[in-house]
C-alpha atoms as a PDB file:
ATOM      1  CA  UNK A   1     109.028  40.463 -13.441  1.00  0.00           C
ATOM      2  CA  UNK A   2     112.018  41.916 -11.445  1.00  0.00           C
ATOM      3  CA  UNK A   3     112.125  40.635  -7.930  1.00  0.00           C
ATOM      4  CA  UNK A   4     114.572  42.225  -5.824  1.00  0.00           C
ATOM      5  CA  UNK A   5     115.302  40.865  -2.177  1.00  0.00           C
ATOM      6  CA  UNK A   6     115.292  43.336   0.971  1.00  0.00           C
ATOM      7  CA  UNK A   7     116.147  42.682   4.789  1.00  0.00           C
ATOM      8  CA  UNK A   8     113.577  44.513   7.249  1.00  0.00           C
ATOM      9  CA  UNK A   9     115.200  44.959  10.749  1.00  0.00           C
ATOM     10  CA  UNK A  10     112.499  44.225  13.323  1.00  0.00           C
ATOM     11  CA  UNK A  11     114.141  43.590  16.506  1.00  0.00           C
ATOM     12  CA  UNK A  12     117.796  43.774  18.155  1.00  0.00           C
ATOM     13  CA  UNK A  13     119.647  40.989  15.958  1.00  0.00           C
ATOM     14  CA  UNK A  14     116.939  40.209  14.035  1.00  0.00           C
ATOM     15  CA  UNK A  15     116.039  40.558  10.258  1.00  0.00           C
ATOM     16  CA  UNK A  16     113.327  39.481   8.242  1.00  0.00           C
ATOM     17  CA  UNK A  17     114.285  38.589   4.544  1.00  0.00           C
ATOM     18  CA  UNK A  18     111.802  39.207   2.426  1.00  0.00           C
ATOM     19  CA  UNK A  19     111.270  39.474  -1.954  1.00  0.00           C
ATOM     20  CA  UNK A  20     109.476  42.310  -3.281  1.00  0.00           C
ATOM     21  CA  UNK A  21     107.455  42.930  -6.954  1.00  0.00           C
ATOM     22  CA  UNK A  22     105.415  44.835  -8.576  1.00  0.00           C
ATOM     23  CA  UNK A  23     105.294  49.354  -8.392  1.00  0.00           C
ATOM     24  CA  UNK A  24     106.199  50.425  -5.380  1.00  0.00           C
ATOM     25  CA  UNK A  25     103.050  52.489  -4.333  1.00  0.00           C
ATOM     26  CA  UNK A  26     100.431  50.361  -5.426  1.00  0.00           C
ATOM     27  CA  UNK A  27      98.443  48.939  -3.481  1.00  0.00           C
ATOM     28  CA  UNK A  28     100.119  46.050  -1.356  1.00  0.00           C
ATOM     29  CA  UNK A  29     100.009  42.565  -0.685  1.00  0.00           C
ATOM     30  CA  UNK A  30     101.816  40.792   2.041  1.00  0.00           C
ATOM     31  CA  UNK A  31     102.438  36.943   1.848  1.00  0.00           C
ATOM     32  CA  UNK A  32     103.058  34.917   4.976  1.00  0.00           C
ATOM     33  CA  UNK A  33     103.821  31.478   4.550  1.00  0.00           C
ATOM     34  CA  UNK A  34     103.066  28.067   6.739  1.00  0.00           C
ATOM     35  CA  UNK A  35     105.150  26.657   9.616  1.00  0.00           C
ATOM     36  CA  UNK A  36     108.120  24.808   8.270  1.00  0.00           C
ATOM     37  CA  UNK A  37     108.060  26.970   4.816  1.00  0.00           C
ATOM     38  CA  UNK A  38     109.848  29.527   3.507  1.00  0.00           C
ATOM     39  CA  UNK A  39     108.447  32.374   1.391  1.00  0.00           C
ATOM     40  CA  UNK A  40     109.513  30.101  -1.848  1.00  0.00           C
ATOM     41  CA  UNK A  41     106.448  28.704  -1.656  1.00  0.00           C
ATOM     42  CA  UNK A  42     104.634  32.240  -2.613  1.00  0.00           C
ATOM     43  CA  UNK A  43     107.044  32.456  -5.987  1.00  0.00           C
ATOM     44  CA  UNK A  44     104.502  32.218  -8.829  1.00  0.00           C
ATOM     45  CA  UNK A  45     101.817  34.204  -6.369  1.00  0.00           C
ATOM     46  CA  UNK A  46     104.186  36.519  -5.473  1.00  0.00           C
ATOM     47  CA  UNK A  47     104.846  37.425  -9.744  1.00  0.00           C
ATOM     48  CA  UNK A  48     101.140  37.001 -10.742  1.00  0.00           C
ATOM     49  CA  UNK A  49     100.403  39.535  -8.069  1.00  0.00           C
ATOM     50  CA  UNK A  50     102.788  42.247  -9.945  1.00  0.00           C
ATOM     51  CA  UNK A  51     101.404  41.226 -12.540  1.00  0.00           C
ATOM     52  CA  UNK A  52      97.992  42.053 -11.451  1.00  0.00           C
ATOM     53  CA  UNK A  53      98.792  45.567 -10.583  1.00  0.00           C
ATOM     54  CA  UNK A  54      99.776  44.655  -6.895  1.00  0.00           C
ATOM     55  CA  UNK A  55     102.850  45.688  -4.829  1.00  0.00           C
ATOM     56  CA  UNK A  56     103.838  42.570  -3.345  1.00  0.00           C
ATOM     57  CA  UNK A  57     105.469  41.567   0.178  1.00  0.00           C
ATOM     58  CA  UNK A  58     106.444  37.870   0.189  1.00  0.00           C
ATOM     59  CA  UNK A  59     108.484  37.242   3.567  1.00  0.00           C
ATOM     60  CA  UNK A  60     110.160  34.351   5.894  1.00  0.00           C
ATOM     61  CA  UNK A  61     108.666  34.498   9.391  1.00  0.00           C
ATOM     62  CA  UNK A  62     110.907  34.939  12.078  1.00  0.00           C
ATOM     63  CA  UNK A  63     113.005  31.538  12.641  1.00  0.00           C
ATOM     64  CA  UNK A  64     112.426  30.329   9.017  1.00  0.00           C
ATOM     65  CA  UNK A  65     113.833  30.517   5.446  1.00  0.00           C
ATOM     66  CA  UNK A  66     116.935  33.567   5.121  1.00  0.00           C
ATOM     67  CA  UNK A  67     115.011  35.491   8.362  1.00  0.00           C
ATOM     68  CA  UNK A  68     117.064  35.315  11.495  1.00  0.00           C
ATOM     69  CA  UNK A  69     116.118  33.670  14.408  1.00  0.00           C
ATOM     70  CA  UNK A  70     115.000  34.767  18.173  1.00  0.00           C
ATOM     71  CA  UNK A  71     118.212  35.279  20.207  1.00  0.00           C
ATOM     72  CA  UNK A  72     115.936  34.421  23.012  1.00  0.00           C
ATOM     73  CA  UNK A  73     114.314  32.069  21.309  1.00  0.00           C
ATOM     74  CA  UNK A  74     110.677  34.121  21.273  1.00  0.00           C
ATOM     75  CA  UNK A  75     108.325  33.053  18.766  1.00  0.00           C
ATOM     76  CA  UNK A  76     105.137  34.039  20.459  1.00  0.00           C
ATOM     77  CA  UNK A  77     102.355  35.088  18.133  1.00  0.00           C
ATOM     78  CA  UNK A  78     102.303  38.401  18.912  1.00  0.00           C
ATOM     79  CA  UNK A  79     105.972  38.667  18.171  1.00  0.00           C
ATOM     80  CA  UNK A  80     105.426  37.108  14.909  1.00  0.00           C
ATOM     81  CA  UNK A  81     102.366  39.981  14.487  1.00  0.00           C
ATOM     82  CA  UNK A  82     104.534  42.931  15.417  1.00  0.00           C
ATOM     83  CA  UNK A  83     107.026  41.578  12.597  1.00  0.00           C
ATOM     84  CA  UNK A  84     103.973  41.516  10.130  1.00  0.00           C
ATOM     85  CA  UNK A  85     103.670  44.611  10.590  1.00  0.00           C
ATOM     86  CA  UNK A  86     107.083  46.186  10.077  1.00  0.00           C
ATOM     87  CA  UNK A  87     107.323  44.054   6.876  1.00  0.00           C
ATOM     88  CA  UNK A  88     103.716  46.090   5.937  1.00  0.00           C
ATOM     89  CA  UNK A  89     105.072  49.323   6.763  1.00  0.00           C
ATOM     90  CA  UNK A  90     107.772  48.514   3.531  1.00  0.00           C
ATOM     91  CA  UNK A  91     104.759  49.042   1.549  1.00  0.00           C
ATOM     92  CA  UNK A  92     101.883  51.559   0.493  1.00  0.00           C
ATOM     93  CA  UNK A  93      97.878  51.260   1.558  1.00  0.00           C
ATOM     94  CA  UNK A  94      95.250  50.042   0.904  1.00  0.00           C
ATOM     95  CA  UNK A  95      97.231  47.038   2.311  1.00  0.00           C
ATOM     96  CA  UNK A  96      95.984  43.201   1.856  1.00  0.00           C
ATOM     97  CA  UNK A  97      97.239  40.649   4.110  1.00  0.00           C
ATOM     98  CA  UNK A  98      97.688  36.789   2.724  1.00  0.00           C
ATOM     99  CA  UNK A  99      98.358  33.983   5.431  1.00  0.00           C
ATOM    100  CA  UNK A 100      98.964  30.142   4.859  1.00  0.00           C
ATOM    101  CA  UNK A 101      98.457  27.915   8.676  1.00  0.00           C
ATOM    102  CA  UNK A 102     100.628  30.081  10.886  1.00  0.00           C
ATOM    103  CA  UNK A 103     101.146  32.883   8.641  1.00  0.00           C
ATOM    104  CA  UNK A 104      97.228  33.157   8.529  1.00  0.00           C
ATOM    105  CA  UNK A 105      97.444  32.996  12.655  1.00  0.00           C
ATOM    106  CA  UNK A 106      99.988  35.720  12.454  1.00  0.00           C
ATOM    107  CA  UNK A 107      97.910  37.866  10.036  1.00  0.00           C
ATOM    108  CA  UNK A 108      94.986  37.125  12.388  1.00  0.00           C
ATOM    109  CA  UNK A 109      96.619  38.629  15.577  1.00  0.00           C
ATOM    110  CA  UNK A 110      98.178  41.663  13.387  1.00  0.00           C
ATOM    111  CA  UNK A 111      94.467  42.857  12.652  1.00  0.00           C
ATOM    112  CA  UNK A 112      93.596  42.022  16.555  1.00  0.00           C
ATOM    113  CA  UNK A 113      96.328  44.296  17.852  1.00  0.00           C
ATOM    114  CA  UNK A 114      96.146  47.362  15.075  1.00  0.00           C
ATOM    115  CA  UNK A 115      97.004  46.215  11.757  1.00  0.00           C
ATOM    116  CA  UNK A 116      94.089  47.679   9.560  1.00  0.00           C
ATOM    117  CA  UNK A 117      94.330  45.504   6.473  1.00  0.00           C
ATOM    118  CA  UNK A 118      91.956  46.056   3.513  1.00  0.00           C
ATOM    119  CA  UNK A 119      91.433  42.601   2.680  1.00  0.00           C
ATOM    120  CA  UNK A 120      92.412  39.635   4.561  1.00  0.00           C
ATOM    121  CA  UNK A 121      93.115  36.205   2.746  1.00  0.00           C
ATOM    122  CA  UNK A 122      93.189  33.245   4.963  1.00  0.00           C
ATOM    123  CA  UNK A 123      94.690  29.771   3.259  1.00  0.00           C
ATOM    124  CA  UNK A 124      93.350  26.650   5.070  1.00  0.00           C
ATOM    125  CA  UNK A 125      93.786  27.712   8.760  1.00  0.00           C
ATOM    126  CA  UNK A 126      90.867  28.628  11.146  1.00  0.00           C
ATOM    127  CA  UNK A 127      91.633  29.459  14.926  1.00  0.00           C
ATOM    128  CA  UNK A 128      90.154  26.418  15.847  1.00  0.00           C
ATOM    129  CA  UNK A 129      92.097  23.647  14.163  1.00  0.00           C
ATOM    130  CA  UNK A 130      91.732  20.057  13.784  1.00  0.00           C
ATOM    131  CA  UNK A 131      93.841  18.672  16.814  1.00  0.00           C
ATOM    132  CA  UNK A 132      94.462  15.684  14.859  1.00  0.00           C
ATOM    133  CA  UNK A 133      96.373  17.698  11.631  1.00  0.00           C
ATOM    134  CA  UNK A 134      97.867  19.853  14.274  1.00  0.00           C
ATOM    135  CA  UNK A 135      99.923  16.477  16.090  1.00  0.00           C
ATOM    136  CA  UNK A 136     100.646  15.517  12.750  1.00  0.00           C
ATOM    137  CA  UNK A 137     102.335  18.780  11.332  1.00  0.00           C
ATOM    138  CA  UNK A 138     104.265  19.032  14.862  1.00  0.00           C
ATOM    139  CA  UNK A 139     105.299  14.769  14.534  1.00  0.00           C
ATOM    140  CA  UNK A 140     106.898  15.707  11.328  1.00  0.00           C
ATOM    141  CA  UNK A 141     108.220  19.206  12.187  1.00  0.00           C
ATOM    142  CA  UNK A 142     110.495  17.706  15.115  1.00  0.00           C
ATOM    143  CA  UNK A 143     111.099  14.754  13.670  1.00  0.00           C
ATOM    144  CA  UNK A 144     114.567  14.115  12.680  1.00  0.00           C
ATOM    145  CA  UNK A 145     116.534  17.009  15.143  1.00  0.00           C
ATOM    146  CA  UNK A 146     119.514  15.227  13.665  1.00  0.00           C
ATOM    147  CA  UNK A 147     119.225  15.971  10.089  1.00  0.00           C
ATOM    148  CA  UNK A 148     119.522  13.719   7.024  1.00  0.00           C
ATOM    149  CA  UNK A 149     122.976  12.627   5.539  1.00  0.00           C
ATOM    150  CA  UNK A 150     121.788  13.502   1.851  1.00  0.00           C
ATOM    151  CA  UNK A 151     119.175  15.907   0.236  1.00  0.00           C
ATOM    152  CA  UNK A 152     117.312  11.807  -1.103  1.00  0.00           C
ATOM    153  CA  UNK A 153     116.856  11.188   3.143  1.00  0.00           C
ATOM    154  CA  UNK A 154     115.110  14.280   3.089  1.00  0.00           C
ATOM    155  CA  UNK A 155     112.559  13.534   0.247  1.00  0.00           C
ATOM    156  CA  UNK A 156     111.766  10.398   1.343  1.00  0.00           C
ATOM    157  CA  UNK A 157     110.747  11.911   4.831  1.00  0.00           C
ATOM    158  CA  UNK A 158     108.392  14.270   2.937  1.00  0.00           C
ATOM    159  CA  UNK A 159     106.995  11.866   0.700  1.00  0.00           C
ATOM    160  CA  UNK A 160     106.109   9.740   3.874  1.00  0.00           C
ATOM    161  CA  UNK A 161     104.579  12.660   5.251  1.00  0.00           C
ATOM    162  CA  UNK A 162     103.070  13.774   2.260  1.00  0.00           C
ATOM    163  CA  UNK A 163     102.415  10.740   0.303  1.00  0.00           C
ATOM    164  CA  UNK A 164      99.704  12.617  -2.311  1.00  0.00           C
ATOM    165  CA  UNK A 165     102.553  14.770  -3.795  1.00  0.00           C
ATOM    166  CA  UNK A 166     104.790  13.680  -5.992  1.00  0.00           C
ATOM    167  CA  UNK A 167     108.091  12.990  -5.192  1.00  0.00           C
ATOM    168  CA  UNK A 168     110.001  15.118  -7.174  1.00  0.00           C
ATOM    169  CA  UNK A 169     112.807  13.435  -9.775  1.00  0.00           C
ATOM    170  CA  UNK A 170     115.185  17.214  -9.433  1.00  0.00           C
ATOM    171  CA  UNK A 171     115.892  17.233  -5.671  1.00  0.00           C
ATOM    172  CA  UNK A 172     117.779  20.805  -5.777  1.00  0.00           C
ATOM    173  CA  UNK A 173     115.129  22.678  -4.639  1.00  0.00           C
ATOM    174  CA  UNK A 174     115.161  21.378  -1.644  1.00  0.00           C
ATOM    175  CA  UNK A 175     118.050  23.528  -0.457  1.00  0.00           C
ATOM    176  CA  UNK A 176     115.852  26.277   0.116  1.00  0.00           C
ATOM    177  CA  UNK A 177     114.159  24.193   2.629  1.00  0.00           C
ATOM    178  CA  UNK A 178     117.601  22.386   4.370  1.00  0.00           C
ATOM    179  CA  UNK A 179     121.196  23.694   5.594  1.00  0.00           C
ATOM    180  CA  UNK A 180     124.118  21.598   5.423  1.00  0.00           C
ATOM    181  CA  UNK A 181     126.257  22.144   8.550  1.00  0.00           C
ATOM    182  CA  UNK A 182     129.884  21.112   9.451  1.00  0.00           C
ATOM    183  CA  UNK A 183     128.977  17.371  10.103  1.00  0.00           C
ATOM    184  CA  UNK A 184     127.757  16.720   6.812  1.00  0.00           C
ATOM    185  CA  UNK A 185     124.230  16.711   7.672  1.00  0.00           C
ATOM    186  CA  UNK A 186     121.158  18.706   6.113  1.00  0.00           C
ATOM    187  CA  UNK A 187     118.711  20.457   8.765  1.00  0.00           C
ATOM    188  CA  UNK A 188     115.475  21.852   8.088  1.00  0.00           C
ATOM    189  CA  UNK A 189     116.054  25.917   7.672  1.00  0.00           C
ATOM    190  CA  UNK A 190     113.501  26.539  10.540  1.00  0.00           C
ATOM    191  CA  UNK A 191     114.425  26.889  14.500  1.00  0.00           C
ATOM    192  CA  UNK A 192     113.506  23.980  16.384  1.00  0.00           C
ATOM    193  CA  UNK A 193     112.903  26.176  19.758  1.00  0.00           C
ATOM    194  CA  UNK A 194     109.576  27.763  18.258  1.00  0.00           C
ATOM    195  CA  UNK A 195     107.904  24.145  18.831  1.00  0.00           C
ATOM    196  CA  UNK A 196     108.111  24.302  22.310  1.00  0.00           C
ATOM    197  CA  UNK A 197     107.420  28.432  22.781  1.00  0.00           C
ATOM    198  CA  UNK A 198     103.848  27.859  24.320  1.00  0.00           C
ATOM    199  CA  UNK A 199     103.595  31.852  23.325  1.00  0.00           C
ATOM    200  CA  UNK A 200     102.940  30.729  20.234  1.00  0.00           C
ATOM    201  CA  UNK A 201      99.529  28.561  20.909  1.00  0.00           C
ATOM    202  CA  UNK A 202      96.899  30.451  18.996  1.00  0.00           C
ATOM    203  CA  UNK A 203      94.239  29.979  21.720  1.00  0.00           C
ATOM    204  CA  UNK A 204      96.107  32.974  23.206  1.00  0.00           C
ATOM    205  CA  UNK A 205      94.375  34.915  20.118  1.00  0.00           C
ATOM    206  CA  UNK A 206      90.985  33.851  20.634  1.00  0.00           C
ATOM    207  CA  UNK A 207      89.639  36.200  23.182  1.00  0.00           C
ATOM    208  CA  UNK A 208      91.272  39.063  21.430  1.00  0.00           C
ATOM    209  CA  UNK A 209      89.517  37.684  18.222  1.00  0.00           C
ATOM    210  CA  UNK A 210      86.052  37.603  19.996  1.00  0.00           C
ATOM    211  CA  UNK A 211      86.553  41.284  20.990  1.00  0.00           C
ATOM    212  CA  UNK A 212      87.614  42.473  17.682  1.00  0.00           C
ATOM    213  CA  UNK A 213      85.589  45.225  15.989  1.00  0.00           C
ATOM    214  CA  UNK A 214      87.561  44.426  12.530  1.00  0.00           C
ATOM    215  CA  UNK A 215      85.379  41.108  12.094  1.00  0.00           C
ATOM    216  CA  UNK A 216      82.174  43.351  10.941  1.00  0.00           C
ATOM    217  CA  UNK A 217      84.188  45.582   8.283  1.00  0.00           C
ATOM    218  CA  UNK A 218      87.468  43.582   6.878  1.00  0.00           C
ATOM    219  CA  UNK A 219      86.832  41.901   3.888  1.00  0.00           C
ATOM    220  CA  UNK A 220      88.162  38.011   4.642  1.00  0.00           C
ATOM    221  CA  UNK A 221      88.315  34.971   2.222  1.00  0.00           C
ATOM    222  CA  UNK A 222      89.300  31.731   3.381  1.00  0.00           C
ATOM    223  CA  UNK A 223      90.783  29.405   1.049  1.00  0.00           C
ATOM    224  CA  UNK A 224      90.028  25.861   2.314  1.00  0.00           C
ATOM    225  CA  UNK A 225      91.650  22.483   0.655  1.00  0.00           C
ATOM    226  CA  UNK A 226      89.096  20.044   0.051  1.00  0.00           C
ATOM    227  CA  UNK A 227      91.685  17.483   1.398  1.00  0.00           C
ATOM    228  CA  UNK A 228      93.190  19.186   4.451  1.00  0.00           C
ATOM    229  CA  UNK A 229      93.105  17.638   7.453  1.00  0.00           C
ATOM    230  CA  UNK A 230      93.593  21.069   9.530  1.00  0.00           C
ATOM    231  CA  UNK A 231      90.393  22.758   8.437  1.00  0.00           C
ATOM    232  CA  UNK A 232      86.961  20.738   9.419  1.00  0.00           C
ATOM    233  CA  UNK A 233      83.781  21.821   8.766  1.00  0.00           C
ATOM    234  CA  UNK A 234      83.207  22.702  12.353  1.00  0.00           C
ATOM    235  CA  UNK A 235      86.740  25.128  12.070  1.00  0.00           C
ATOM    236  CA  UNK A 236      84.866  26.676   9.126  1.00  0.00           C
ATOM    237  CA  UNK A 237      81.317  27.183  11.075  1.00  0.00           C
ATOM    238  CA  UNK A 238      83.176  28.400  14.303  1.00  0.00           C
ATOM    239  CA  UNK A 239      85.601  31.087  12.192  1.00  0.00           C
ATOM    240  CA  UNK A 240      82.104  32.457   9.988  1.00  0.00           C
ATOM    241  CA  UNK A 241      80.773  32.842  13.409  1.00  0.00           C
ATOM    242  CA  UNK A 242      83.330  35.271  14.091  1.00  0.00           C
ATOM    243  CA  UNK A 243      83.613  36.764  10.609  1.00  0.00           C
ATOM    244  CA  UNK A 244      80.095  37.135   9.669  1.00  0.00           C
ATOM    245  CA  UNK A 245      81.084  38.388   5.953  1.00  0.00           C
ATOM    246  CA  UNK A 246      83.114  35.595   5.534  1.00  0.00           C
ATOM    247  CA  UNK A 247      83.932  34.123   1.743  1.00  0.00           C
ATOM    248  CA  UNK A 248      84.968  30.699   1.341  1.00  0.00           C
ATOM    249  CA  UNK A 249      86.828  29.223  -2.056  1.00  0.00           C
ATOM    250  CA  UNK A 250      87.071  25.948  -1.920  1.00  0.00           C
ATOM    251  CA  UNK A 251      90.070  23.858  -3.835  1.00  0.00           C
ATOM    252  CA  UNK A 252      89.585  20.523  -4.822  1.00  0.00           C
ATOM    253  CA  UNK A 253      92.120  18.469  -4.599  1.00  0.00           C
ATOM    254  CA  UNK A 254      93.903  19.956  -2.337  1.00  0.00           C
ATOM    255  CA  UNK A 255      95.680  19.241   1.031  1.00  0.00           C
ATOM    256  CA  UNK A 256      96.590  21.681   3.825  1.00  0.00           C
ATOM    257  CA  UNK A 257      99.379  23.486   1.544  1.00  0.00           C
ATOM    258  CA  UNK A 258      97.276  24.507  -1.179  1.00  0.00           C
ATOM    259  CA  UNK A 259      99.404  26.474  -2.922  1.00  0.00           C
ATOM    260  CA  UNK A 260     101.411  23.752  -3.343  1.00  0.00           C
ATOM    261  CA  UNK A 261      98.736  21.035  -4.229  1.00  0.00           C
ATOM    262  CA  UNK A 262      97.148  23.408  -6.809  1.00  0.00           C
ATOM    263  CA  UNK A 263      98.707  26.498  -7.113  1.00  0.00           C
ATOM    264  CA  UNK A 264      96.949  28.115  -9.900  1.00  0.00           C
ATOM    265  CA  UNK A 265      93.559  27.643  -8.995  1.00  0.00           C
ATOM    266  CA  UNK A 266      94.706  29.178  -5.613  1.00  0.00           C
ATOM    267  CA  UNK A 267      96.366  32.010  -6.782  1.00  0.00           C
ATOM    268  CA  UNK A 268      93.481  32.783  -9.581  1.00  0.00           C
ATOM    269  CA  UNK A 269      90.607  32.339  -6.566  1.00  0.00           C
ATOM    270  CA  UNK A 270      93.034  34.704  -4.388  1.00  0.00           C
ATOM    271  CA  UNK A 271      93.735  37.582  -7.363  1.00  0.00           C
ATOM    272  CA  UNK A 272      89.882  37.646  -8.148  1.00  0.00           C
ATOM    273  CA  UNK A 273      88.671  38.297  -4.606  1.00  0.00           C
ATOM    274  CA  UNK A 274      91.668  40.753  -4.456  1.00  0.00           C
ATOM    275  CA  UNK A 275      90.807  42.516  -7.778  1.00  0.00           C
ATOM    276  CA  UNK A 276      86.973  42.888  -5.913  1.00  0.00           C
ATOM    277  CA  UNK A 277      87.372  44.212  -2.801  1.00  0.00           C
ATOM    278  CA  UNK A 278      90.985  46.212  -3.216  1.00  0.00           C
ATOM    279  CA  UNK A 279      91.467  46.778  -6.810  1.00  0.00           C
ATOM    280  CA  UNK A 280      94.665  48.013  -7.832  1.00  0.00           C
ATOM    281  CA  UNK A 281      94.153  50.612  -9.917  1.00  0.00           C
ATOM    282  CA  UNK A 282      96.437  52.375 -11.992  1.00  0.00           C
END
């Protein structure tokens, strides 16, 4: 499957990067990725998608990955939601809108402030979070502002973090994920600044999520990991609250990054609700 890679301009001195497959014209789906990812993550999704019949839209957020950063350093969520939706516009409707942790927030205030998706797919985030996995995502996301002095620094940082994964024996693809500056040193790819924007809280989202009219007609599946410590059972009752329709797939054996922990069961749970509620036709 050809995958060609487009910049979307969506601000004065700032570009989102973003890989597109599948016909343009059919119906599309957008993939937002976590805090602290890049749109790598989506790869195989992003194919099977195309695959599937699907135009899809697989994107860095704003201060991640190839996208640029804020000049200003703004990485409020409705920032991040008006840059969802010029990356949509690149593509044709009925439009489906896929969101892991803060790409799912972003996708979440897109739909509050106009976005009209067909089908919304939320991966293991819920507006209210477990406080606990928040502090830890944020410990390790501005942990080491000074870098690592080699790519094996790096892994070993994740695989503290992340000790269920396995630590993987090729370590190249972790330059998608690092930049080696001047002094020698790899840095995460992602803009340090957008941990202390308090714009970008989602509890500024919640009263626009309890006023929402979208709730009662959107088509939404959450896709929880059976191991994630961001999603609780209480996250889950509070969000069908708001989303009375609400399906739930549940992956076992995985953490908060699903796709990662088991990434075809995701991506076959996510192309079957997909193929339901927005086929893609011809």
């Amino acid at each position: 499957m050809h995958t060609e890679t487009i910049r979307i301009p969506v601000a004065p001195g700032v570009e989102i990067a973003a890989d597109v497959a599948g016909r343009r014209g059919a119906p599309t789906v957008v993939l937002g990725h976590g805090g602290g990812q890049t749109r790598h993550s989506w790869d195989k999704a992003e194919h099977q998608l195309a695959d599937a019949g699907y135009f899809a839209i697989n994107y860095d957020l704003r201060g991640h990955g190839d996208s640029d950063w804020s000049p200003d350093g703004d990485y409020a969520v409705t920032t991040r939601a008006q840059d969802l939706m010029a990356v949509a516009a690149q593509g044709s409707e009925p439009l489906a809108l896929v969101g892991a942790s803060l790409g799912g927030i972003t996708a979440l205030m897109a739909a509050c402030m106009g976005l009209e998706p067909a089908a919304l797919v939320l991966v293991d985030i819920v507006p209210k979070m477990s406080p606990t996995g928040v502090a830890k995502i944020r410990g390790f996301m501005t942990a080491n502002p000074d870098g690592f002095a080699s790519l094996e620094e790096a892994a070993d940082a994740i695989s503290a973090y992340y000790p269920e994964r396995p630590r993987p024996k090729d370590l190249s693809g972790l330059n998608k994920n690092l930049r080696l500056h001047g002094d020698g040193r790899y840095r995460w790819h992602w803009d340090q600044r957008m941990m202390s924007d308090d714009r970008a809280d989602p509890k500024h989202m919640l009263e626009m999520l309890d006023a929402a009219d979208w709730t009662d007609r959107i088509p939404t599946l959450l896709v929880r990991g059976m191991k994630s410590d961001i999603v609780t059972e209480e996250g889950v009752a509070d969000l069908r609250r708001r989303i009375p329709h609400l399906e739930i797939a549940d992956i076992r054996g995985a953490g908060h990054m699903v796709a990662g922990d088991r990434n075809d069961e995701f991506n076959a749970a996510v192309i079957d609700f997909l193929q339901r509620v927005m086929p893609p036709g011809n």
